[in-house]
PDB file of N, CA and C in Angstrom:
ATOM      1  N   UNK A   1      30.298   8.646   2.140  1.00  0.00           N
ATOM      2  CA  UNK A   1      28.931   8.235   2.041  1.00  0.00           C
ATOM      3  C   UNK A   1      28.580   8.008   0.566  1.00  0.00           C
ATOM      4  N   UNK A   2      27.748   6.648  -0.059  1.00  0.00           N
ATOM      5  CA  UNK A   2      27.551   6.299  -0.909  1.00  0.00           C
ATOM      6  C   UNK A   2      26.219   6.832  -0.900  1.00  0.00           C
ATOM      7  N   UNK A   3      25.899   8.101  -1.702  1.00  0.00           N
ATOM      8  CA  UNK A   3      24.325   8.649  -1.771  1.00  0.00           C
ATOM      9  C   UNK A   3      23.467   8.401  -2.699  1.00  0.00           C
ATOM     10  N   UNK A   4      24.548   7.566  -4.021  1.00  0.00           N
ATOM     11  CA  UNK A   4      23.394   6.541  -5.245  1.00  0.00           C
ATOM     12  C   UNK A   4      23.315   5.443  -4.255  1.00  0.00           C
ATOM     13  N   UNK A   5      23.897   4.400  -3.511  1.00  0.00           N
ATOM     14  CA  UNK A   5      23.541   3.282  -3.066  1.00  0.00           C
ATOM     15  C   UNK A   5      22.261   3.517  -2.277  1.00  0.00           C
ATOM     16  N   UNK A   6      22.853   4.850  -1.145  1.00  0.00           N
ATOM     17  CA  UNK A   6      21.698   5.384   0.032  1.00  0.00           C
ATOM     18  C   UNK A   6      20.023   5.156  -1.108  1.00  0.00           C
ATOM     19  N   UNK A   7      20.220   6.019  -2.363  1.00  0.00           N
ATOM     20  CA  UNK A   7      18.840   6.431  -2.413  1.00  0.00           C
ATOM     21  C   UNK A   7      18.341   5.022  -3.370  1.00  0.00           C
ATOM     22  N   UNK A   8      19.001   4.042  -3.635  1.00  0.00           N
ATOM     23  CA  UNK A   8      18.729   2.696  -3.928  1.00  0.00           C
ATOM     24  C   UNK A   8      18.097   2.225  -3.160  1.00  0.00           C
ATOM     25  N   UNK A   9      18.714   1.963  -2.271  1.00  0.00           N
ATOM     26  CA  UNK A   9      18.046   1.549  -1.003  1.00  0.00           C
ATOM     27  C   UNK A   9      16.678   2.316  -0.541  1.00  0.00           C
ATOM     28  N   UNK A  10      16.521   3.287  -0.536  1.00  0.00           N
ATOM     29  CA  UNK A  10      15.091   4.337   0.241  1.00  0.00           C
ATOM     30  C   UNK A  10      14.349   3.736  -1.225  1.00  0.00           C
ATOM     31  N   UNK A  11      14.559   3.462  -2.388  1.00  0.00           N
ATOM     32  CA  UNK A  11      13.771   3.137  -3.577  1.00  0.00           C
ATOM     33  C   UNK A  11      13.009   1.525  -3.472  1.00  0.00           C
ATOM     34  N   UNK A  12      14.343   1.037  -2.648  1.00  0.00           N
ATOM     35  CA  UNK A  12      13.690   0.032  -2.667  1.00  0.00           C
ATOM     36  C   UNK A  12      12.643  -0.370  -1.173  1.00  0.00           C
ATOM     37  N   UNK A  13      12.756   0.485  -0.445  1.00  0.00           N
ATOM     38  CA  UNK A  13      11.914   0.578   1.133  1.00  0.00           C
ATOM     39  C   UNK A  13      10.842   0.811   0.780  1.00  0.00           C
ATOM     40  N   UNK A  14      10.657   2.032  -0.334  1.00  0.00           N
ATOM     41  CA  UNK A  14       9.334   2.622  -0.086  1.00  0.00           C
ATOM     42  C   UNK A  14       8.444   1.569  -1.219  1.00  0.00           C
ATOM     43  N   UNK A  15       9.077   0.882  -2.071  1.00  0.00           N
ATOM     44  CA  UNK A  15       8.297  -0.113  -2.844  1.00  0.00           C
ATOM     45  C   UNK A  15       8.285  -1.477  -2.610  1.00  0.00           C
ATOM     46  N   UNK A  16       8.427  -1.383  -0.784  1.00  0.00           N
ATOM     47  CA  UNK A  16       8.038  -2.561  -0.080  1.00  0.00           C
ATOM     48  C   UNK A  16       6.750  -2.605   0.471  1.00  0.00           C
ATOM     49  N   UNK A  17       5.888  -3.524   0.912  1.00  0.00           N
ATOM     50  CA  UNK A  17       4.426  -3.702   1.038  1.00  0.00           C
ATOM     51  C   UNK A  17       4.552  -3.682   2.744  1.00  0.00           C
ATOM     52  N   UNK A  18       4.257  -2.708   3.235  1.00  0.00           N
ATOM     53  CA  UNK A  18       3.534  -2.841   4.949  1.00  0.00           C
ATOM     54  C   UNK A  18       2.388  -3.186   5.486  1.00  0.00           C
ATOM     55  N   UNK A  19       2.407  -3.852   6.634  1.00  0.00           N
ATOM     56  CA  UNK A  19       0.835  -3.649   7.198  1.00  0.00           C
ATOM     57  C   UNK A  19       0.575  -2.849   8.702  1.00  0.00           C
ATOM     58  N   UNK A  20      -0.508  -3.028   9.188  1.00  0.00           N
ATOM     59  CA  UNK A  20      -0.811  -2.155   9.984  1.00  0.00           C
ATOM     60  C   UNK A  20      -0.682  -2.601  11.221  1.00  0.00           C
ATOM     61  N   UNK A  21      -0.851  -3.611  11.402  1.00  0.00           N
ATOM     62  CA  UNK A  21      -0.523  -4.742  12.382  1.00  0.00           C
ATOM     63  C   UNK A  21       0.182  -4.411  13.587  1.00  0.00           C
ATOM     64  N   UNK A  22      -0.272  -3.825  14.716  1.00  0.00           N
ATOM     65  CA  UNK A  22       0.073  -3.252  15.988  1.00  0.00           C
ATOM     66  C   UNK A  22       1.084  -2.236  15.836  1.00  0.00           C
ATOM     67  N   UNK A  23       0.696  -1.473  14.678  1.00  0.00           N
ATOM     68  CA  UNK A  23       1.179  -0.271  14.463  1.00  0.00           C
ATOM     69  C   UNK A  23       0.301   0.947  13.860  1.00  0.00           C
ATOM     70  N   UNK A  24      -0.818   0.774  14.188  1.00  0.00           N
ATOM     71  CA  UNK A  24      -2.163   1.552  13.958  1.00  0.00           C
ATOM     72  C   UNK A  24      -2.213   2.787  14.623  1.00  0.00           C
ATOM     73  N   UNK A  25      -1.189   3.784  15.549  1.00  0.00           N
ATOM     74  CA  UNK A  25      -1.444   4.487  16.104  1.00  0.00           C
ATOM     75  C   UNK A  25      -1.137   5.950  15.767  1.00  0.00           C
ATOM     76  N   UNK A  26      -1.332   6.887  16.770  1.00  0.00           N
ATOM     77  CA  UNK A  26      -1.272   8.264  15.867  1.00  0.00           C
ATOM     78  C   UNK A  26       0.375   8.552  15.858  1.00  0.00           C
ATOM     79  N   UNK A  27       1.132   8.052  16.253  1.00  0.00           N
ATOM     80  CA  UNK A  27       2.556   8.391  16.021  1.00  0.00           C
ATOM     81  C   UNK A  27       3.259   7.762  15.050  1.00  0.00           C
ATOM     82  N   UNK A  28       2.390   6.600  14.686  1.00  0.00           N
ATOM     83  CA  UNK A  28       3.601   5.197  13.399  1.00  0.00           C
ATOM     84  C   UNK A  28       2.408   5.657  12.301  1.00  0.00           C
ATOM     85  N   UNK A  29       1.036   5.637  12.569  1.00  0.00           N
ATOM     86  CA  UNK A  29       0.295   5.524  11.331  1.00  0.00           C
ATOM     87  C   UNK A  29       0.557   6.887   9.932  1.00  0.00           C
ATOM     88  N   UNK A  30       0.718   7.702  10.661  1.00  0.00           N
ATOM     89  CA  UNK A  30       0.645   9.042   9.685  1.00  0.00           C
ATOM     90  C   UNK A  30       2.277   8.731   8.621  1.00  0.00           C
ATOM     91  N   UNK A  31       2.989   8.368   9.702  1.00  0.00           N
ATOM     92  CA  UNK A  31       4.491   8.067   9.217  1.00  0.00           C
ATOM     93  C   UNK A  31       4.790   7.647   8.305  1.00  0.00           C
ATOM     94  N   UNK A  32       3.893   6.068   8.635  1.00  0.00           N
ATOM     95  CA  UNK A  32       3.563   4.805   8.106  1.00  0.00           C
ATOM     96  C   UNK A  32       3.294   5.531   5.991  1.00  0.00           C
ATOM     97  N   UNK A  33       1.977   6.020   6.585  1.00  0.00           N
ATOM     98  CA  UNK A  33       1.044   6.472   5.162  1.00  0.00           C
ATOM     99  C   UNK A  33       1.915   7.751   4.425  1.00  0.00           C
ATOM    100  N   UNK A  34       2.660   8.519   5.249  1.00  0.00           N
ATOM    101  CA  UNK A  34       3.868   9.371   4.386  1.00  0.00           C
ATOM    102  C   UNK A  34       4.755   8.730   3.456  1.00  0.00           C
ATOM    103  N   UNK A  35       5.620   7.382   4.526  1.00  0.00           N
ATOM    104  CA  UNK A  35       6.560   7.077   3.464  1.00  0.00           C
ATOM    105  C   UNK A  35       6.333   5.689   2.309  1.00  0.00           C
ATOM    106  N   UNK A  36       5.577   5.054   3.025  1.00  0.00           N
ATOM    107  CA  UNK A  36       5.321   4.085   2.209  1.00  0.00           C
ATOM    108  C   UNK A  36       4.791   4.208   0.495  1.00  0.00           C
ATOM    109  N   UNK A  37       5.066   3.536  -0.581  1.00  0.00           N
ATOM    110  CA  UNK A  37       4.200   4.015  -1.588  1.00  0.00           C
ATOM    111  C   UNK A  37       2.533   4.002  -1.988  1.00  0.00           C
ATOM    112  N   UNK A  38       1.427   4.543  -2.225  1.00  0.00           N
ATOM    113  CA  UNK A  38       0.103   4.284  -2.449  1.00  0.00           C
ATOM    114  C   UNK A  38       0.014   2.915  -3.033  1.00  0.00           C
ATOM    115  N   UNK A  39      -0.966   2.372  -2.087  1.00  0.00           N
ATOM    116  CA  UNK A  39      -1.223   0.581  -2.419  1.00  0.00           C
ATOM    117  C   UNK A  39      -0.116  -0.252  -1.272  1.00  0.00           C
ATOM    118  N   UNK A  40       0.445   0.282  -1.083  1.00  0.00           N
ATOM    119  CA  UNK A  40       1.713  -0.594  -0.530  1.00  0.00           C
ATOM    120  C   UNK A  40       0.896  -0.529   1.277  1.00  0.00           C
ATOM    121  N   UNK A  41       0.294  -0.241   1.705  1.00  0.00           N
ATOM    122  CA  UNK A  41      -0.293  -0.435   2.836  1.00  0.00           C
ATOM    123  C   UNK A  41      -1.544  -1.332   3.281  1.00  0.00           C
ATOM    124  N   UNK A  42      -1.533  -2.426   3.955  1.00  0.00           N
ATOM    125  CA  UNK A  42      -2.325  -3.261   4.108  1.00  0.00           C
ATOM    126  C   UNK A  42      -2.405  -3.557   5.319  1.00  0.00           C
ATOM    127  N   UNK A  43      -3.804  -4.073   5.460  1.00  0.00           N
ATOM    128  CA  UNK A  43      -4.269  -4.249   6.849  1.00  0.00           C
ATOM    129  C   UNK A  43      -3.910  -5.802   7.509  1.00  0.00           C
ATOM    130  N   UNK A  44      -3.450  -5.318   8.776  1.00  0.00           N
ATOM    131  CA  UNK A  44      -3.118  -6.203   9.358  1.00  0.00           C
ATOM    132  C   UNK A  44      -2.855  -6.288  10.671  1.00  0.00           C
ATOM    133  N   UNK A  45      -3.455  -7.718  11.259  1.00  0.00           N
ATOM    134  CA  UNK A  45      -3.638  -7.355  12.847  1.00  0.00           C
ATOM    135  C   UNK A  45      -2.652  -8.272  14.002  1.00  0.00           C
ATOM    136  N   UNK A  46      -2.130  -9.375  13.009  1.00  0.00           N
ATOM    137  CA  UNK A  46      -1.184 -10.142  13.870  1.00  0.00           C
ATOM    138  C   UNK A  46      -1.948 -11.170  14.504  1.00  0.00           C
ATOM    139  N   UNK A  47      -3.401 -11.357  14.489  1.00  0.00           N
ATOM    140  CA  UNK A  47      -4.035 -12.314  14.834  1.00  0.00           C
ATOM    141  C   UNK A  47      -3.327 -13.662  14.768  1.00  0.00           C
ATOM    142  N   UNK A  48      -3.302 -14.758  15.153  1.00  0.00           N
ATOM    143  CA  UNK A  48      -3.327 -15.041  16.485  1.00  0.00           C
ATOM    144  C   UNK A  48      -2.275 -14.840  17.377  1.00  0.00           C
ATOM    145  N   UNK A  49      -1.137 -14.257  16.728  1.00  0.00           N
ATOM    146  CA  UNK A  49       0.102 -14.317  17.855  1.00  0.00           C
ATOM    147  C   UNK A  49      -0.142 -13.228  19.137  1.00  0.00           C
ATOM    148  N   UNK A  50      -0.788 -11.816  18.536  1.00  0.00           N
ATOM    149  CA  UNK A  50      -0.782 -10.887  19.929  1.00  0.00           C
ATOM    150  C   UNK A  50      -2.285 -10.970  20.234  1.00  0.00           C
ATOM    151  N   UNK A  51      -2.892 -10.707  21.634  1.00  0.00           N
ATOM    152  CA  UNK A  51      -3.628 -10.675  22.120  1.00  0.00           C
ATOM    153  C   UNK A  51      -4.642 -10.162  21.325  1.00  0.00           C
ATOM    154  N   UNK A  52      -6.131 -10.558  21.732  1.00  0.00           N
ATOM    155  CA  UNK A  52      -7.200  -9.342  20.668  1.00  0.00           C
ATOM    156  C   UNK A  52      -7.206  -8.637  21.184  1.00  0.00           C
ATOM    157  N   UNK A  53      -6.889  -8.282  22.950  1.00  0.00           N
ATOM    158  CA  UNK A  53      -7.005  -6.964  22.870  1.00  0.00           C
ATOM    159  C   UNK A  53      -6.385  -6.172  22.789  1.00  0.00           C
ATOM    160  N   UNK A  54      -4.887  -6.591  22.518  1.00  0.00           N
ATOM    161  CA  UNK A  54      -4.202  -5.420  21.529  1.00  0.00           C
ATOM    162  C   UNK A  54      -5.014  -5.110  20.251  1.00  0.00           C
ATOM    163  N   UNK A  55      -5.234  -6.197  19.621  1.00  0.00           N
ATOM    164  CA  UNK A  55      -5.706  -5.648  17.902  1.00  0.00           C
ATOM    165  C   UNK A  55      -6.506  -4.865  17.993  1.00  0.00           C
ATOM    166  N   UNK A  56      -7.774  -4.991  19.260  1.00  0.00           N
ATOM    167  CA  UNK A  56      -8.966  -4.336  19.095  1.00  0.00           C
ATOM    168  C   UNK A  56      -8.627  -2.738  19.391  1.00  0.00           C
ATOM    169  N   UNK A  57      -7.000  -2.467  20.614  1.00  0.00           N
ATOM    170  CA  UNK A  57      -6.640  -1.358  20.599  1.00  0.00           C
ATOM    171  C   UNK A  57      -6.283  -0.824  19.128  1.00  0.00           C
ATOM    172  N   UNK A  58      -5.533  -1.167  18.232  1.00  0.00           N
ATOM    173  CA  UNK A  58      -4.839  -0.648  17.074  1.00  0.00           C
ATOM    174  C   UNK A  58      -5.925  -0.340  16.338  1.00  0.00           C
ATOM    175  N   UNK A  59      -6.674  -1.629  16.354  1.00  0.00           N
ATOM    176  CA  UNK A  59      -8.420  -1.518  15.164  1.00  0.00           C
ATOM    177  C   UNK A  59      -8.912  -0.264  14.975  1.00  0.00           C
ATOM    178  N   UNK A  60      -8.865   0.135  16.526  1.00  0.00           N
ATOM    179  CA  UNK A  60      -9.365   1.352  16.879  1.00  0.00           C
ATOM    180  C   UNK A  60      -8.756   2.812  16.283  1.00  0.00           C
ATOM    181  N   UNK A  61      -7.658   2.499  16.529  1.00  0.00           N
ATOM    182  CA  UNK A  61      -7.013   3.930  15.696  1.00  0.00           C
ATOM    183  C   UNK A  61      -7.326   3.795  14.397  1.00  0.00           C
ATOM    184  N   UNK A  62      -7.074   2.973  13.681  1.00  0.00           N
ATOM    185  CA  UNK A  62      -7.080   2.470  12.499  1.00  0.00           C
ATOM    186  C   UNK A  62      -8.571   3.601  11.861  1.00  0.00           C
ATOM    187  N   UNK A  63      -9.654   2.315  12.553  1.00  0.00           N
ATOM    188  CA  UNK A  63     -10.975   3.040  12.347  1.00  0.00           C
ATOM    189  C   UNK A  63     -11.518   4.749  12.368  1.00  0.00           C
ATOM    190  N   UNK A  64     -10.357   5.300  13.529  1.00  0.00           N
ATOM    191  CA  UNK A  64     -11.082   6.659  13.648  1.00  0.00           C
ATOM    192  C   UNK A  64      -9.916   7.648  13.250  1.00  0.00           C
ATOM    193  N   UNK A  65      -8.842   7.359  12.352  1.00  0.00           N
ATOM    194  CA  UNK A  65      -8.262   7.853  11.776  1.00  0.00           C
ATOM    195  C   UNK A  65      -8.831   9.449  11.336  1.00  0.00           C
ATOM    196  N   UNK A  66      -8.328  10.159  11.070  1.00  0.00           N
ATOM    197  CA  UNK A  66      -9.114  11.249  10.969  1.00  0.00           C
ATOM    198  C   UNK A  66      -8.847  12.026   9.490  1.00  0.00           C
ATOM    199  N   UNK A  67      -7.490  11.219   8.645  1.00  0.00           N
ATOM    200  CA  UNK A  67      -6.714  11.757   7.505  1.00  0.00           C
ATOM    201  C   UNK A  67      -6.575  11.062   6.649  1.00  0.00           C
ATOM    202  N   UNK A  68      -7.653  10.215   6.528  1.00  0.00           N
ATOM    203  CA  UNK A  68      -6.997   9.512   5.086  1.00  0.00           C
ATOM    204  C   UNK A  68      -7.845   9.652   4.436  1.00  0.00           C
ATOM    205  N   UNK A  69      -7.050   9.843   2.862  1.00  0.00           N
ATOM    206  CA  UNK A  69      -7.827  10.417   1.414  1.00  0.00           C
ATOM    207  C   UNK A  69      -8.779   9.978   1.288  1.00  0.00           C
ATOM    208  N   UNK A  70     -10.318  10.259   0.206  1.00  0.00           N
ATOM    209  CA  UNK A  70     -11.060   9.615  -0.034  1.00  0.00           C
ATOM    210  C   UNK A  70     -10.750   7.888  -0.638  1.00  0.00           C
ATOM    211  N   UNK A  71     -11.009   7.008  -0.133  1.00  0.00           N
ATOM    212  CA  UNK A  71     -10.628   5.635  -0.460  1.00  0.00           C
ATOM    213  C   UNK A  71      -9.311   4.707   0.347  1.00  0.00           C
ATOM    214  N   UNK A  72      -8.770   5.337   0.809  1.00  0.00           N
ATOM    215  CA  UNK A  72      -7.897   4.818   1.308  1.00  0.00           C
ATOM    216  C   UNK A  72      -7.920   3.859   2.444  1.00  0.00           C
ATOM    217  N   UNK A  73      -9.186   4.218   3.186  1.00  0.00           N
ATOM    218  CA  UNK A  73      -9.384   3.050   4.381  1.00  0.00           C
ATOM    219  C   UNK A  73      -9.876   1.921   3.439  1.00  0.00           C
ATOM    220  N   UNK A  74     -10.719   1.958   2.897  1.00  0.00           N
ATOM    221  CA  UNK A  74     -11.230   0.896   2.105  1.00  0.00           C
ATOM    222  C   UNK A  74      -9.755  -0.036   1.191  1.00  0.00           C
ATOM    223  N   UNK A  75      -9.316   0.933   1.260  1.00  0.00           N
ATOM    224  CA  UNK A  75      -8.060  -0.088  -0.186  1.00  0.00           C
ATOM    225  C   UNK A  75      -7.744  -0.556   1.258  1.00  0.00           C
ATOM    226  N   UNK A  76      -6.794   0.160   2.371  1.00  0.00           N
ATOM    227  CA  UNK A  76      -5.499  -0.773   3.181  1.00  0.00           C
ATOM    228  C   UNK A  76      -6.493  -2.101   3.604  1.00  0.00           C
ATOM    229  N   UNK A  77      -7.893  -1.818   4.457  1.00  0.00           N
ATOM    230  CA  UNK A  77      -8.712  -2.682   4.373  1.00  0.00           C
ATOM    231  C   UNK A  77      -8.796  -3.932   3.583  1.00  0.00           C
ATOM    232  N   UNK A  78      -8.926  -3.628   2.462  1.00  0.00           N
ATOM    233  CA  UNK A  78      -9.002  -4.825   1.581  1.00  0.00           C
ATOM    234  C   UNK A  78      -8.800  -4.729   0.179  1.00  0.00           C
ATOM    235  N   UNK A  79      -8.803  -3.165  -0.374  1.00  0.00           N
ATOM    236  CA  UNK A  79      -8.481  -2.865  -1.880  1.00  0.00           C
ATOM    237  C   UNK A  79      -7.119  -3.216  -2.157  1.00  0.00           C
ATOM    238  N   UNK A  80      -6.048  -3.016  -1.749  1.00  0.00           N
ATOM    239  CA  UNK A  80      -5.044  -3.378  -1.796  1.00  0.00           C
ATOM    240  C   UNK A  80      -4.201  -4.787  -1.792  1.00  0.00           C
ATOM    241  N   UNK A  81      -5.001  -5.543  -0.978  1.00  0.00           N
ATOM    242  CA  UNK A  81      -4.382  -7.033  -0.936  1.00  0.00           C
ATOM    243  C   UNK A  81      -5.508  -7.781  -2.305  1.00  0.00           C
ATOM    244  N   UNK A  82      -6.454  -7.281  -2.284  1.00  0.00           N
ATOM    245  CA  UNK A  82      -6.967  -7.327  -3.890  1.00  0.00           C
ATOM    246  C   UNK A  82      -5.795  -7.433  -4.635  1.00  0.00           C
ATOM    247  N   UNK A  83      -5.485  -6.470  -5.281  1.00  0.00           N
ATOM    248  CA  UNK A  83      -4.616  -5.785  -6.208  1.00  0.00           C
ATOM    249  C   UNK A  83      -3.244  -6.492  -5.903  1.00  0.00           C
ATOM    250  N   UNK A  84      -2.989  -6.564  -4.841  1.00  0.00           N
ATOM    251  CA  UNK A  84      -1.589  -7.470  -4.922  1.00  0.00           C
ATOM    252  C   UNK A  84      -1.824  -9.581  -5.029  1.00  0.00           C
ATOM    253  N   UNK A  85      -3.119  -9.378  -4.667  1.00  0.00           N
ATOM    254  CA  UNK A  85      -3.538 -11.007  -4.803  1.00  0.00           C
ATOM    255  C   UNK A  85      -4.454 -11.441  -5.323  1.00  0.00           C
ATOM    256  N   UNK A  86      -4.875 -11.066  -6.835  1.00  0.00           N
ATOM    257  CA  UNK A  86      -5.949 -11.146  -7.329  1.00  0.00           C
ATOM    258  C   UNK A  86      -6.868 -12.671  -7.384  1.00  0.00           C
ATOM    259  N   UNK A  87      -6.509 -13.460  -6.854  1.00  0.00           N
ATOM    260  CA  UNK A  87      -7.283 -14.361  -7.017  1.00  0.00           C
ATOM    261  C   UNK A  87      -8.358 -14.808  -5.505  1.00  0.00           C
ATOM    262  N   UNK A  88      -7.775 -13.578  -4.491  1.00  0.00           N
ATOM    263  CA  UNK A  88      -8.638 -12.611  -3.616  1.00  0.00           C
ATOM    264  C   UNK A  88      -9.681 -12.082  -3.433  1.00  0.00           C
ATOM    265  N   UNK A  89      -9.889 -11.243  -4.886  1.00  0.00           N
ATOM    266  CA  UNK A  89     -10.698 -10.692  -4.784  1.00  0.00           C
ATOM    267  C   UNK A  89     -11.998 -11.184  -4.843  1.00  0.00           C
ATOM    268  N   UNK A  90     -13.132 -10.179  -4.908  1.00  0.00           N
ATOM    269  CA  UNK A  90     -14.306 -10.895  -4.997  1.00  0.00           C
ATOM    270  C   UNK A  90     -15.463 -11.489  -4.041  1.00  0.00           C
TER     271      UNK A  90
END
């Protein structure tokens, strides 16, 4: 087992950008917000390919989340794709 390549690799996972996108729920979301890096989470619903009323299911977790830090709904929301797309913002 190559364990510098292994942790190359986990270096480069966790400083990849996710979204939330029919994965809003209480078993992927907490996961989700463990491994990923701060900022690297963005909202996202898959509009138009899956149904709305999937999204409106995920929306939902999303919304009544019960653990995330002060600010953090607001960034995956929209602080974050700010910050990665500044000509976004505003």
């Amino acid at each position: 087992m190559d364990t510098t390549r292994d942790a190359d690799v986990m270096r480069e996972l966790e400083r990849s950008y996710f979204d939330t996108a029919l994965s809003a729920c209480p078993s992927v979301l907490p996961a989700l917000l463990g491994f990923a890096e701060p900022g690297h989470v963005l909202y996202g619903s898959d509009w138009s390919v899956a149904p709305e009323r999937a999204g409106a299911y995920y929306n939902r977790f999303l919304e009544q989340y019960p653990r995330f830090a002060e600010g953090e709904a607001a960034a995956i929301d929209r602080g974050n794709a700010e910050v990665l797309f500044p000509r976004l913002a505003g």
